[in-house]
N, C-alpha and C. Protein backbone atom coordinates (compact mmCIF):
# COMPACT_ATOMS: atom_id res chain seq x y z
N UNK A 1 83.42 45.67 -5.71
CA UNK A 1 83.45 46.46 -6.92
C UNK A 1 84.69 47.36 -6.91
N UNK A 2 85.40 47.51 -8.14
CA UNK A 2 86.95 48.02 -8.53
C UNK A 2 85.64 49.61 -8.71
N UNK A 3 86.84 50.65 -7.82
CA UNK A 3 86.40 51.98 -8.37
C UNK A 3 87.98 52.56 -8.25
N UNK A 4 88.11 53.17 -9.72
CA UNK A 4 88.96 54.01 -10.29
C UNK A 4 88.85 55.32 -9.55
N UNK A 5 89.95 55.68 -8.78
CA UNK A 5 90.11 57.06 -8.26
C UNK A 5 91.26 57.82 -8.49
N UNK A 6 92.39 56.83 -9.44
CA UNK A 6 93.43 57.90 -10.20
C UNK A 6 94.04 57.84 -11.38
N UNK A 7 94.50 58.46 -11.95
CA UNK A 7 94.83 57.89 -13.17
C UNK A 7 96.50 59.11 -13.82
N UNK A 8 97.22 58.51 -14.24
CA UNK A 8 98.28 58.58 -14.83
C UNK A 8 98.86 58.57 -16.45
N UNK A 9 99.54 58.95 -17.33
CA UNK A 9 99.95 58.58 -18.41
C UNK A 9 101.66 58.75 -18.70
N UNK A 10 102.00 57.75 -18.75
CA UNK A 10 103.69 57.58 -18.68
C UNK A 10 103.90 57.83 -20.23
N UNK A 11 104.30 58.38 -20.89
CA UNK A 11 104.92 58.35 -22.10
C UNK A 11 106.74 58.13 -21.77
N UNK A 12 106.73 57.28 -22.90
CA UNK A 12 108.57 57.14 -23.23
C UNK A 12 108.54 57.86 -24.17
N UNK A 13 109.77 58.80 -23.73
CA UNK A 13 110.19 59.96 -24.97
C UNK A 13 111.92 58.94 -24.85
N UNK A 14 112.48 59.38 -26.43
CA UNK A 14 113.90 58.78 -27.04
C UNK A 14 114.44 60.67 -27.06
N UNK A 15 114.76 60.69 -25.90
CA UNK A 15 116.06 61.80 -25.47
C UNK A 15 117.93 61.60 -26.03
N UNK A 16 118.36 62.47 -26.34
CA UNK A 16 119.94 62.32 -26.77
C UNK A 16 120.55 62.42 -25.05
N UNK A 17 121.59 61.48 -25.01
CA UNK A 17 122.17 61.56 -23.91
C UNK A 17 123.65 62.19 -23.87
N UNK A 18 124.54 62.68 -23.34
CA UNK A 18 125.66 63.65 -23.15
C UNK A 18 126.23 62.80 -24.82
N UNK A 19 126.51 61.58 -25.10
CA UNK A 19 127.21 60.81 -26.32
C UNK A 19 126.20 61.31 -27.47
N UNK A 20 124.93 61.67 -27.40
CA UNK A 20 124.28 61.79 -28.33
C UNK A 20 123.33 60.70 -28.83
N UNK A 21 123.85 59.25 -27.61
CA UNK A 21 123.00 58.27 -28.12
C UNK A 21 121.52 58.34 -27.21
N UNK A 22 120.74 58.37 -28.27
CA UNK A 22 118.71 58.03 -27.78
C UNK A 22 118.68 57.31 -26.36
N UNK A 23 118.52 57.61 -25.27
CA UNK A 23 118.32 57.08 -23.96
C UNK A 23 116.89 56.96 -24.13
N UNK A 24 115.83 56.45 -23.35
CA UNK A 24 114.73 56.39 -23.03
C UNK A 24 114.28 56.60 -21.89
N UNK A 25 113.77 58.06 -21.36
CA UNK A 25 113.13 58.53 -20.10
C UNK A 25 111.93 58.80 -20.43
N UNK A 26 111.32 58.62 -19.07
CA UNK A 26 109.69 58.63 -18.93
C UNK A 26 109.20 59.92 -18.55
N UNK A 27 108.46 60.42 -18.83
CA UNK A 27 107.45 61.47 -18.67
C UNK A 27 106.02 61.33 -18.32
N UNK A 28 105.70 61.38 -17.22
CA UNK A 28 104.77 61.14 -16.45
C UNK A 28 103.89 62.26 -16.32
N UNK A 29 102.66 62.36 -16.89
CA UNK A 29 101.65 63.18 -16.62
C UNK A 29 100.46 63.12 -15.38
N UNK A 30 100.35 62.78 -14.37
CA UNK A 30 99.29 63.06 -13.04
C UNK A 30 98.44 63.23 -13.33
N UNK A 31 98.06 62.40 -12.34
CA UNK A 31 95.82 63.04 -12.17
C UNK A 31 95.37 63.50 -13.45
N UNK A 32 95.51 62.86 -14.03
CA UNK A 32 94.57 62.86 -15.88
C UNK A 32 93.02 62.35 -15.46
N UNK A 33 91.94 62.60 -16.44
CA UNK A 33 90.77 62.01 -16.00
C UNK A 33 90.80 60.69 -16.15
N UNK A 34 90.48 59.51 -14.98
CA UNK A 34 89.93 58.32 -15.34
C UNK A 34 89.09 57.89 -15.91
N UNK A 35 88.19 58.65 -16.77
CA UNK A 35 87.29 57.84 -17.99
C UNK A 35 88.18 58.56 -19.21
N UNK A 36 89.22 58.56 -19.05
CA UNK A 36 90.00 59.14 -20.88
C UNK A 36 89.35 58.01 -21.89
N UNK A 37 89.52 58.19 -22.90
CA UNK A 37 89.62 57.56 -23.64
C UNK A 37 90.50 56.90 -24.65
N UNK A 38 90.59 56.50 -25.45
CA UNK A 38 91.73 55.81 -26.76
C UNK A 38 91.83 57.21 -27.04
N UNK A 39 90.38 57.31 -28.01
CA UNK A 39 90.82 58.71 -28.65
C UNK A 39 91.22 59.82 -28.42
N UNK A 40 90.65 60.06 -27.25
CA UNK A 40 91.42 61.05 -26.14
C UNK A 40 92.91 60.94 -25.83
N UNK A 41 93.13 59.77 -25.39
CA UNK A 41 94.97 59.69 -25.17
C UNK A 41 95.68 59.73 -26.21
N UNK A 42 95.22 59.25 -27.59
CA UNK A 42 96.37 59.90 -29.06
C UNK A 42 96.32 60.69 -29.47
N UNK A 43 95.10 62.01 -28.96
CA UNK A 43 95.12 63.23 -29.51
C UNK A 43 95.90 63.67 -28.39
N UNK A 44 96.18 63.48 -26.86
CA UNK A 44 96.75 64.13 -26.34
C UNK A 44 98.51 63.85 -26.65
N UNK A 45 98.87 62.53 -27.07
CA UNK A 45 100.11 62.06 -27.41
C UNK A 45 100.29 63.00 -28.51
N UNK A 46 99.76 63.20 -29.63
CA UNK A 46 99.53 63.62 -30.40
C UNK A 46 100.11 65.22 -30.60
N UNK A 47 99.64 65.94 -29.76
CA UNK A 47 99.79 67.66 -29.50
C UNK A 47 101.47 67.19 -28.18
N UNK A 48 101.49 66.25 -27.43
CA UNK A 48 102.43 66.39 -26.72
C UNK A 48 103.79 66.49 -27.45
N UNK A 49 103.45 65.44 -28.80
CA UNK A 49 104.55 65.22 -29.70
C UNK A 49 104.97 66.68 -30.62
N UNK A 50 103.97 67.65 -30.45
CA UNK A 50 104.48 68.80 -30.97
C UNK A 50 104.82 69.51 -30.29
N UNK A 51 104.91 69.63 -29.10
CA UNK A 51 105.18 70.83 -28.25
C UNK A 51 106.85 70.11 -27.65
N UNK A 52 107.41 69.09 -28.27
CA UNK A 52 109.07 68.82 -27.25
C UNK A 52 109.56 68.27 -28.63
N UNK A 53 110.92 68.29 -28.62
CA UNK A 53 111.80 68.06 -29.85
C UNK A 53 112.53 66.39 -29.93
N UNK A 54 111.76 65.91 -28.85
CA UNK A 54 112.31 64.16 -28.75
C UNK A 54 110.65 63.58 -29.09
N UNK A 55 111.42 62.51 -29.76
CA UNK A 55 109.82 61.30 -30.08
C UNK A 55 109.61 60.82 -29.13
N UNK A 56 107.93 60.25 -29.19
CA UNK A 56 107.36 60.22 -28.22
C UNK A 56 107.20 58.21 -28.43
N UNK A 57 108.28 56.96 -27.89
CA UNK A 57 108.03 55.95 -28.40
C UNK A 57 107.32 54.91 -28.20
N UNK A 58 106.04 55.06 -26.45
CA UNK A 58 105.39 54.56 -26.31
C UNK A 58 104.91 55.43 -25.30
N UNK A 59 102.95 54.95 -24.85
CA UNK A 59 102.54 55.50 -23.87
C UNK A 59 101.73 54.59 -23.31
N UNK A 60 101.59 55.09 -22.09
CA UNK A 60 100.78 53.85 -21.08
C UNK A 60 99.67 54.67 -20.24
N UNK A 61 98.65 53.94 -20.25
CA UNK A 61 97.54 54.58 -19.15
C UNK A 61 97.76 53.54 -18.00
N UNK A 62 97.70 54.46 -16.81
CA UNK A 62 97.90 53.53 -15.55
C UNK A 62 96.98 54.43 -14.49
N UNK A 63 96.07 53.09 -14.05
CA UNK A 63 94.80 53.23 -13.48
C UNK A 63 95.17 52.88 -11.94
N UNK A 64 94.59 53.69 -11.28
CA UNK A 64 94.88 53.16 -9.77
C UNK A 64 93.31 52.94 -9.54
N UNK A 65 92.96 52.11 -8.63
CA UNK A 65 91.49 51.79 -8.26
C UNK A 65 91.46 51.14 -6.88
N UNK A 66 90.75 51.13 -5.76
CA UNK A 66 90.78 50.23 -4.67
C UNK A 66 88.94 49.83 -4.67
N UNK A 67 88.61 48.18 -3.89
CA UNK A 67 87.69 48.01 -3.96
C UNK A 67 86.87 48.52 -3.13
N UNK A 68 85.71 48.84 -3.55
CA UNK A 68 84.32 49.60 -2.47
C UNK A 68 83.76 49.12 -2.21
């Protein structure tokens, strides 16, 4: 049996780079709860996208788990 013991959320933010052209760096949030949810992760994308001045152009949940 897979048991979930960590969990992660990578968002790609579109940053200006020294030229001004949109680069794409990751922003990595830690130890988030492993039962999040959908709705839970676009309300948090959601408020993240208001609090920084670059768009937010994809996000990923990434589950770590080993078997028990």
């Amino acid at each position: 049996m897979l048991q979930l013991f960590k969990a992660n959320i990578i968002l790609k933010v579109l940053k200006a780079d020294e030229d001004g052209e949109p680069k794409e760096v990751n922003v990595t949030l830690s130890n988030v709860r492993t039962d999040l949810t959908e709705a839970e992760m676009t309300q948090l994308i959601q408020a993240f996208q208001t609090l920084i001045s670059y768009p937010v152009s994809a996000a990923q949940l990434v589950q770590y788990s080993h078997i028990a």
